[in-house]
Protein backbone atom coordinates (compact mmCIF):
# COMPACT_ATOMS: atom_id res chain seq x y z
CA UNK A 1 -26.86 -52.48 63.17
CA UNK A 2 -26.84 -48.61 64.63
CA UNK A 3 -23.68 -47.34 65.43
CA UNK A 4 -22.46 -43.90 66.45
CA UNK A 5 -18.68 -44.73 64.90
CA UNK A 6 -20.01 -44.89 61.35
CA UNK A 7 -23.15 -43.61 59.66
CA UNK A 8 -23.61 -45.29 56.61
CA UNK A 9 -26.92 -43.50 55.35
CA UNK A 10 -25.26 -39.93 55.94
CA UNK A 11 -22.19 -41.58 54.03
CA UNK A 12 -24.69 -42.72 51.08
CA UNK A 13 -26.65 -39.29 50.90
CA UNK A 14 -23.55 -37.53 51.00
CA UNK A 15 -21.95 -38.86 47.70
CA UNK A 16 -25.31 -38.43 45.91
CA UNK A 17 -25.06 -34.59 46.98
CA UNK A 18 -21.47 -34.35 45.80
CA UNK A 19 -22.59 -36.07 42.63
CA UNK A 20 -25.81 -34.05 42.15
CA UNK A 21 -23.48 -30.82 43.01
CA UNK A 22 -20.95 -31.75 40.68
CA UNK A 23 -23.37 -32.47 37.93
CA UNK A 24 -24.98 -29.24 38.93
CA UNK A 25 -21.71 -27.19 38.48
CA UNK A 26 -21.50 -28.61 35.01
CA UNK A 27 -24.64 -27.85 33.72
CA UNK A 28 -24.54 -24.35 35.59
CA UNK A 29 -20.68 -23.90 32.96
CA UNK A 30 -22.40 -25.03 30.34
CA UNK A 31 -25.38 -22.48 30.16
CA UNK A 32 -22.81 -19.30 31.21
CA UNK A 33 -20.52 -20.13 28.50
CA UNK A 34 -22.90 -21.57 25.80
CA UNK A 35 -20.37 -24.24 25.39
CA UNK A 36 -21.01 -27.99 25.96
CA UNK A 37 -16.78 -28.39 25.60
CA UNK A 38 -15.25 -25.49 26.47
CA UNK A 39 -12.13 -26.96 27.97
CA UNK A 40 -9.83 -30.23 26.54
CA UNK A 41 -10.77 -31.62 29.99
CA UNK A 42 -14.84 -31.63 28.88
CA UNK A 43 -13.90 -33.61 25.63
CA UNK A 44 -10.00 -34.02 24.49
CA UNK A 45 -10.82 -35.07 21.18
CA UNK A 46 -13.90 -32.29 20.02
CA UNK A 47 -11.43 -29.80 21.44
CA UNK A 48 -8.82 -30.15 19.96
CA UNK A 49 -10.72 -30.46 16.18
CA UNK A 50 -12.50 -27.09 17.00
CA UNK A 51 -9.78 -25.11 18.04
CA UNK A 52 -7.89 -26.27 14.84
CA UNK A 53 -11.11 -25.33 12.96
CA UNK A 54 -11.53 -21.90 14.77
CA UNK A 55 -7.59 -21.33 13.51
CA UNK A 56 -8.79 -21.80 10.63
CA UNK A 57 -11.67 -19.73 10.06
CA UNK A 58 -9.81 -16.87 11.37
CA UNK A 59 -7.08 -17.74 8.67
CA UNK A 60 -10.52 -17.71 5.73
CA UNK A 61 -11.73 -14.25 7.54
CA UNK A 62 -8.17 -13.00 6.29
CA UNK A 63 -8.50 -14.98 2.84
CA UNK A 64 -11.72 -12.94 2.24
CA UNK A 65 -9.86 -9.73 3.25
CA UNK A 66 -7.24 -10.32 0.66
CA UNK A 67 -10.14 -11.17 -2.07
CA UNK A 68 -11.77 -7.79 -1.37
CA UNK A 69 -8.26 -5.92 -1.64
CA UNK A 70 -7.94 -8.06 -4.84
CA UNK A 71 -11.02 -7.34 -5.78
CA UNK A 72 -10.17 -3.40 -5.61
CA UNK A 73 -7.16 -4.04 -7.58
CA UNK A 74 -8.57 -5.53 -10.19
CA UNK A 75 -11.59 -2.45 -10.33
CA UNK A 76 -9.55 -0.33 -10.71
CA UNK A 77 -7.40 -1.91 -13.41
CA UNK A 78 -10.32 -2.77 -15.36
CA UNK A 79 -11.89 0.81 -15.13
CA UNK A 80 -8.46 2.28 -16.26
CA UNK A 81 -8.62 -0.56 -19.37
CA UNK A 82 -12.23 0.24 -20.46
CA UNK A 83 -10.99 3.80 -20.79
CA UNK A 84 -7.95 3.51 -22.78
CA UNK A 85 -9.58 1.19 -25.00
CA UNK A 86 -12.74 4.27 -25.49
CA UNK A 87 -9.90 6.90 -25.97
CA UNK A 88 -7.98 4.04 -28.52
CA UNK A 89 -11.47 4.01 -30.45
CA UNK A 90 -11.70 7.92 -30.66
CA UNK A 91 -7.67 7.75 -31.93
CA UNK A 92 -8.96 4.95 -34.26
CA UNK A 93 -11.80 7.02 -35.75
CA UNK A 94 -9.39 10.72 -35.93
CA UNK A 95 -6.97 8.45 -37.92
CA UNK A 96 -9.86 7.46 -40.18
CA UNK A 97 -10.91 11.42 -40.90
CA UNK A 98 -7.41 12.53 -42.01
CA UNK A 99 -7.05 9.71 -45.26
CA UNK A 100 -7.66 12.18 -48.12
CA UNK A 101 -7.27 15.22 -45.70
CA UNK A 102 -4.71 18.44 -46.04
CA UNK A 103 -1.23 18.96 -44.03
CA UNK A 104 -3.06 21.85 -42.25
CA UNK A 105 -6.59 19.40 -41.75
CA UNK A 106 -4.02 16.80 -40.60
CA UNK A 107 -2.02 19.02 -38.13
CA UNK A 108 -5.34 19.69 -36.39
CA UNK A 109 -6.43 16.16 -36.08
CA UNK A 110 -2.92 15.73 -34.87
CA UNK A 111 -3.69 17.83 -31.83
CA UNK A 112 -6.58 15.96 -30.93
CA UNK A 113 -4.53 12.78 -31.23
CA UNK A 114 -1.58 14.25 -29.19
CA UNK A 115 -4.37 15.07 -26.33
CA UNK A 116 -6.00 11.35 -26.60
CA UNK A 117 -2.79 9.98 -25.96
CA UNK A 118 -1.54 11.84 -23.17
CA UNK A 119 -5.16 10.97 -21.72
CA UNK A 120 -4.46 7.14 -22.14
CA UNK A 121 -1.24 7.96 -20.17
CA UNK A 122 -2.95 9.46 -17.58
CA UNK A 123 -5.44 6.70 -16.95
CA UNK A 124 -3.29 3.71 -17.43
CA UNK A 125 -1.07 6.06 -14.07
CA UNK A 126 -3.87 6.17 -12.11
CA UNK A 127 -5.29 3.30 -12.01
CA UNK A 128 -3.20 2.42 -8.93
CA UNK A 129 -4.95 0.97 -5.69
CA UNK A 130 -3.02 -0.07 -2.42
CA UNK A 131 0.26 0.53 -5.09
CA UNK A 132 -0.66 -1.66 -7.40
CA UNK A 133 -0.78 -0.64 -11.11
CA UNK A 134 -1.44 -3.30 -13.65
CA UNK A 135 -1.07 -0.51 -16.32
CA UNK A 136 1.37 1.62 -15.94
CA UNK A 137 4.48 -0.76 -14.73
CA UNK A 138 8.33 -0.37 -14.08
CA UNK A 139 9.70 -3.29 -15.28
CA UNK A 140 12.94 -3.92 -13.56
CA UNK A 141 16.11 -5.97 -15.42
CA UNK A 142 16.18 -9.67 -14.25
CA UNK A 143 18.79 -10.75 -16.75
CA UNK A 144 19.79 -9.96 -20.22
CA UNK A 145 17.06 -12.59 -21.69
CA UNK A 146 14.38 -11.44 -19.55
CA UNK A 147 13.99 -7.99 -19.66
CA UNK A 148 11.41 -6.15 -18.29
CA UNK A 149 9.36 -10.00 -18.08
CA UNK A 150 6.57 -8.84 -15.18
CA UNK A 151 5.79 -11.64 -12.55
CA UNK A 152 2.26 -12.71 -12.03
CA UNK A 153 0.11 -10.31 -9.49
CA UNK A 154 -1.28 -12.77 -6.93
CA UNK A 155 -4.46 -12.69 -5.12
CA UNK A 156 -4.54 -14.90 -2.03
CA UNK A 157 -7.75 -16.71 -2.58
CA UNK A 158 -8.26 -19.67 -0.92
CA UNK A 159 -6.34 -21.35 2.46
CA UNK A 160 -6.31 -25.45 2.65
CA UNK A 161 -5.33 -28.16 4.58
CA UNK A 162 -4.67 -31.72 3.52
CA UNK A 163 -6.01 -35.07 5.55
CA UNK A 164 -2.52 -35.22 6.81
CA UNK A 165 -2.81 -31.23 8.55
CA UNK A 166 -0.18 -30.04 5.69
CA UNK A 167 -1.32 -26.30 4.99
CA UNK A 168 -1.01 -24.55 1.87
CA UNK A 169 -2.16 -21.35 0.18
CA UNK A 170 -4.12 -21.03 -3.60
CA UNK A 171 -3.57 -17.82 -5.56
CA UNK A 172 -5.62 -16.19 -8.59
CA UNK A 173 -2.82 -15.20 -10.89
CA UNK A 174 -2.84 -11.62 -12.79
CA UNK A 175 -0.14 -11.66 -16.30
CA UNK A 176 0.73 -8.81 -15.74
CA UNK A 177 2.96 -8.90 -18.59
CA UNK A 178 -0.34 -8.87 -20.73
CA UNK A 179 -2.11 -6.11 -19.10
CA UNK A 180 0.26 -3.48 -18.77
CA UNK A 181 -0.34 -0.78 -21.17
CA UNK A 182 2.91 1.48 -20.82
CA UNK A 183 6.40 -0.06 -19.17
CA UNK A 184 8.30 2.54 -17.37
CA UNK A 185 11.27 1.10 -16.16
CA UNK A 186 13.84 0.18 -19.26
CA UNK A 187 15.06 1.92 -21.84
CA UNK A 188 12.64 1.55 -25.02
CA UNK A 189 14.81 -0.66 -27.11
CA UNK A 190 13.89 -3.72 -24.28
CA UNK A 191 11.51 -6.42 -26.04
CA UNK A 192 8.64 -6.02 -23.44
CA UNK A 193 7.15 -3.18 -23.78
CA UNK A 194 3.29 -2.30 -22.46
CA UNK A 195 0.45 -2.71 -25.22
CA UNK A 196 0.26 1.15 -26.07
CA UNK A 197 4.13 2.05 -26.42
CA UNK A 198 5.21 -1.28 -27.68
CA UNK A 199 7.32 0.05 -30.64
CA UNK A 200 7.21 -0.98 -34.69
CA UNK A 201 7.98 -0.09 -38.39
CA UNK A 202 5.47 1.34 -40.66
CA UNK A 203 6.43 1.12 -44.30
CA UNK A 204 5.29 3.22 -47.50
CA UNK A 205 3.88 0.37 -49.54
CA UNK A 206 2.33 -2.40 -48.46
CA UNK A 207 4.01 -5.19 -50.22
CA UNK A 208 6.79 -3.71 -47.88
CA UNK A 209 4.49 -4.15 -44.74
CA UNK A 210 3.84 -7.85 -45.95
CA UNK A 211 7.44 -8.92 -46.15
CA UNK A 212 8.31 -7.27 -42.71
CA UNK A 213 4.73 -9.16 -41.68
CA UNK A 214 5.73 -12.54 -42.47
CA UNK A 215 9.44 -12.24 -41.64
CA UNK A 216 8.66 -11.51 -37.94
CA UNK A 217 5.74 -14.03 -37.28
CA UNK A 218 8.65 -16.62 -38.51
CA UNK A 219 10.73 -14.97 -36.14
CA UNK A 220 8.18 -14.96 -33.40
CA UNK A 221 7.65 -18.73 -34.19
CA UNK A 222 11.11 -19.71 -33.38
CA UNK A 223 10.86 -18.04 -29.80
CA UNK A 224 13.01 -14.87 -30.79
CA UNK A 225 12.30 -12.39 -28.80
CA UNK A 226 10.51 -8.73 -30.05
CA UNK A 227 13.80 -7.04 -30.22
CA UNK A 228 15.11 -10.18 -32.42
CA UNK A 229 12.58 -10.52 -34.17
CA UNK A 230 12.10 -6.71 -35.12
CA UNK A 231 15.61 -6.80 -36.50
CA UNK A 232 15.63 -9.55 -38.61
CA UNK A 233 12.13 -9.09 -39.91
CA UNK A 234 13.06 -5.03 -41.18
CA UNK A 235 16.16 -6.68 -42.63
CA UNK A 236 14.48 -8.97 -44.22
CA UNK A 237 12.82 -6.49 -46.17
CA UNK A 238 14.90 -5.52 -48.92
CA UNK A 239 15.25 -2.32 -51.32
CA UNK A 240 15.33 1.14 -50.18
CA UNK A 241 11.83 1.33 -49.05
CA UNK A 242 10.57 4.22 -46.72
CA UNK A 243 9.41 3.34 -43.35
CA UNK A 244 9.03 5.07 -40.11
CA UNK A 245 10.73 3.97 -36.90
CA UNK A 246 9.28 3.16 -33.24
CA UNK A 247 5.73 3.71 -34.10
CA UNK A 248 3.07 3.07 -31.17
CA UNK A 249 -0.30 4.01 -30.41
CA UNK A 250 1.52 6.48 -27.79
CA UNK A 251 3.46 8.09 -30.14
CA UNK A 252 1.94 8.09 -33.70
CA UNK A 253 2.42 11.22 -35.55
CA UNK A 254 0.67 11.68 -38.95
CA UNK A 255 2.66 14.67 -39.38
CA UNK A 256 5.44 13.23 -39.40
CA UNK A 257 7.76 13.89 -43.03
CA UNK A 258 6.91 11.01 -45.39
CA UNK A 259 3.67 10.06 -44.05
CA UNK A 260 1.32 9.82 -46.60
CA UNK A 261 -2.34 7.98 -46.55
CA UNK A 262 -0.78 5.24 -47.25
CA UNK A 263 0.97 5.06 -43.95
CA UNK A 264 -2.40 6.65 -42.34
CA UNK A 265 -3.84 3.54 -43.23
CA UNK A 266 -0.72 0.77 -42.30
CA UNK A 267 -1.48 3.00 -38.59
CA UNK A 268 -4.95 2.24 -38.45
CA UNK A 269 -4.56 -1.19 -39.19
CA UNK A 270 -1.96 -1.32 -36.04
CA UNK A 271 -4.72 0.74 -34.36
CA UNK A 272 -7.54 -2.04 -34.75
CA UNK A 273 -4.76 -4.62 -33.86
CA UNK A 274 -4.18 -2.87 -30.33
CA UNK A 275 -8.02 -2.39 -29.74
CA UNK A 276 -7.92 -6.21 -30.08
CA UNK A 277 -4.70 -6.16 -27.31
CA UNK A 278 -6.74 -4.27 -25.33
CA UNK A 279 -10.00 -6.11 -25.70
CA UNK A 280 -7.66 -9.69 -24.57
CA UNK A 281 -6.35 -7.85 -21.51
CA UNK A 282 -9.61 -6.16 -20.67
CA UNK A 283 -10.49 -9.85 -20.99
CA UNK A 284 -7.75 -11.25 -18.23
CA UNK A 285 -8.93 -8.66 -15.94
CA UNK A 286 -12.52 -9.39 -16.50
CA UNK A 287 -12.24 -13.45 -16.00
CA UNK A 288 -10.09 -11.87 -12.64
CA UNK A 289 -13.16 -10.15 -11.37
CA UNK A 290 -15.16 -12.96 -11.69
CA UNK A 291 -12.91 -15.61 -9.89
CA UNK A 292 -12.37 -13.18 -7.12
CA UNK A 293 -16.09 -12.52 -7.18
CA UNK A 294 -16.75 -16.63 -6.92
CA UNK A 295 -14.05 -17.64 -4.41
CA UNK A 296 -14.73 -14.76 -2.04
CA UNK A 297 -18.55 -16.37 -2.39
CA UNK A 298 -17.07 -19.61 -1.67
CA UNK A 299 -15.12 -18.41 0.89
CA UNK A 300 -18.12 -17.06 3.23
CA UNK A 301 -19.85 -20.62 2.63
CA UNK A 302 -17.45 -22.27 3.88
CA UNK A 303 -16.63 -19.89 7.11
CA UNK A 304 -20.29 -20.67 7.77
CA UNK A 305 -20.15 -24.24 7.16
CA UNK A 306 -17.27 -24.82 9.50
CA UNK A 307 -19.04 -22.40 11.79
CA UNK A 308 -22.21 -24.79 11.44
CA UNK A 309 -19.57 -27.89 12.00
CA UNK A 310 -17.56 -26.61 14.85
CA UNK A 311 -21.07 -25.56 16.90
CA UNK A 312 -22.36 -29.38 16.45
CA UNK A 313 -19.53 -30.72 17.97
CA UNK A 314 -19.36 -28.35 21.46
CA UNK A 315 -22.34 -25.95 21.65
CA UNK A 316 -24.20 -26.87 23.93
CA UNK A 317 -28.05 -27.03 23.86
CA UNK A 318 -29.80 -24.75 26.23
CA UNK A 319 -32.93 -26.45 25.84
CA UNK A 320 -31.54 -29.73 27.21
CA UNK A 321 -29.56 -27.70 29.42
CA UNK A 322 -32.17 -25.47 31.09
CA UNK A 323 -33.83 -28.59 31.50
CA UNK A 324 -31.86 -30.47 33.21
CA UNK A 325 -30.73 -27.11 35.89
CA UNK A 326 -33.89 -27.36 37.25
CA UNK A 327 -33.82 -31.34 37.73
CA UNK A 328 -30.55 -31.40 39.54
CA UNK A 329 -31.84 -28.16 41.48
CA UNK A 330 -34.60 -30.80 42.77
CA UNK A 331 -32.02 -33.00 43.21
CA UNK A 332 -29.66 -31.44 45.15
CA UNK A 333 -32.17 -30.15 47.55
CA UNK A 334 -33.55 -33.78 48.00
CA UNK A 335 -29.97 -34.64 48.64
CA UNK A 336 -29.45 -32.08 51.84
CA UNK A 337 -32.80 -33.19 53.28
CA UNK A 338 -31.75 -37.00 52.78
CA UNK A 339 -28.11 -36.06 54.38
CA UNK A 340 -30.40 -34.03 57.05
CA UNK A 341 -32.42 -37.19 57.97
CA UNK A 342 -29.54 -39.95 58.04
CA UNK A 343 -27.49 -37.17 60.13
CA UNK A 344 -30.64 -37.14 62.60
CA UNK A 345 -30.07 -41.04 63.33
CA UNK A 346 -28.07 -40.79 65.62
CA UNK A 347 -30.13 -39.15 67.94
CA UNK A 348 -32.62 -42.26 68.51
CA UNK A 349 -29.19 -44.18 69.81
CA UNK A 350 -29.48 -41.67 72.39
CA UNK A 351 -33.11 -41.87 73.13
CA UNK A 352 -32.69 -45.27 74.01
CA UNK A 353 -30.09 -44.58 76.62
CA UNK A 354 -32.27 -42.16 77.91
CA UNK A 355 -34.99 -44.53 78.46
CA UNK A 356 -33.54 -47.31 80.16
């Protein structure tokens, strides 16, 4: 049936256009942005998972940020440690030379001594990066039974979330309390004091030494603290035997009156025992490095990965894309020339009017 009221082939051809056009305008969104679902409209579901996943590779980009500050710390700490425990060595090894030695042989080696020491100071104090020390500390009072107790230093190393979106953050944790070398902040009676100034007893005879020995490791054993333990152990030592008070690596003086090689050798034998302080804490700092090392490794493979994941579920492929641009191009030009030819029908209703 013709009529001139409604045109049903112009009415066809013109919802295929609008379809081709629309399809067109998609494809044409998807190739400018790269993006097969850029909006929630294109795909609620893929949308919302990458954004969430975006979040959280920006939140891993800052993870790795705090690994390589970490990282720096922990450098830095363990260059300062390999030092003092080279300059501990060289104390060791002066100590060694003076056994048998004159006062005035003695005083010399002294000076050397004096100079190592101050030079330990020096690189425990700067071996600071971003204000972090793990060497030189101030310990601060928490309360009267935990004095000068450092907390952990934490390195932000990892950033999860659990199946049910719950967030948390994982942490490699520094003991400080067994790194620090020298402990600025309380007075030097305070039971934790850094490896190099923690404070002892060195007595004139051995037998002495062995009493105060096994008096504090039972001490120690019962959870007294150093101070406690100290105390009771040089009281436990009976007689009026000589001894010298608040003897460190820091602060060892072989010219000290009474010190005789006797002594010398009691502060060698508390030299060797700090070397093997040192070597633990070099230790902590060392298995540190490596963590930091292996999680910020980690860390980049799995940016990647989620990068890889996130790009499968809305990148779109230009192949496919580029493809199918140049079909619908074909398409929608089809379309105007069918909506041309089914507009053009009504002029044969008025060729037969003409004609008659």
């Amino acid at each position: 049936m013709a009529s001139i009221m409604t045109n049903a082939a112009a009415l066809t051809a013109l919802q295929s256009l609008n379809a081709t056009n629309k399809s067109l305008e998609q494809t044409q969104a998807r190739i400018s942005t790269g993006y097969r679902v850029s909006e929630a409209v294109d795909n609620a579901a893929y949308w919302s998972i990458a954004t969430t996943m975006r979040s959280d590779n920006q939140a891993l980009s800052t993870v790795q940020d705090a690994l390589g500050l970490g990282a720096s710390k922990v450098d830095t700490a363990y260059t300062g440690m390999n030092n003092a425990l080279d300059t501990i060595g060289k104390i060791k090894t002066k100590l060694l030379s003076t056994v048998g030695q004159t006062d005035a042989a003695k005083a010399k080696t002294q000076t050397e001594i004096t100079a190592l020491q101050a030079q330990m100071k020096s690189f425990a104090d700067a071996a600071t990066f971003s204000g972090s020390n793990f060497l030189s500390v101030t310990s601060k009072q928490v309360t009267t039974a935990n004095d000068g107790v450092q907390p952990d230093a934490q390195i932000v190393s990892s950033f999860n979330r659990s199946s049910s979106g719950a967030i948390s953050l994982g942490t490699i944790d520094i003991d400080i309390e067994r790194t620090k070398l020298f402990d600025n902040g309380l007075a030097t009676e305070v039971k934790n004091q850094g490896t190099l100034d923690r404070k002892t007893s060195v007595y004139a005879t051995a037998a002495a030494q062995s009493q105060y020995d096994t008096a504090y490791a039972a001490q120690i054993a019962t959870g007294a603290s150093d101070v406690a333990a100290n105390t009771a152990a040089q009281a436990a030592v009976t007689g009026t035997v000589a001894k010298i008070d608040n003897v460190s690596a820091f602060n060892l003086d072989i010219t000290a009156p009474g010190v005789t090689d006797d002594i010398i050798t009691q502060m060698i034998g508390k030299i060797d025992k700090v070397m093997s302080q040192l070597t633990d804490s070099a230790t902590i700092l060392g298995a540190a490095k490596s963590s930091i090392d292996l999680q910020k490794t980690f860390t980049q493979s799995l940016m990647d990965s989620i990068d890889r994941g996130v790009g499968q579920l809305v990148d779109a492929d230009m192949n496919k894309e580029s493809t199918r641009l140049q079909a619908l191009q074909v398409q929608q030009q089809l379309g105007i020339q069918s909506l041309s030819i089914a507009n053009s029908s009504s002029q044969s209703i008025l060729q037969l009017f003409k004609n008659g």
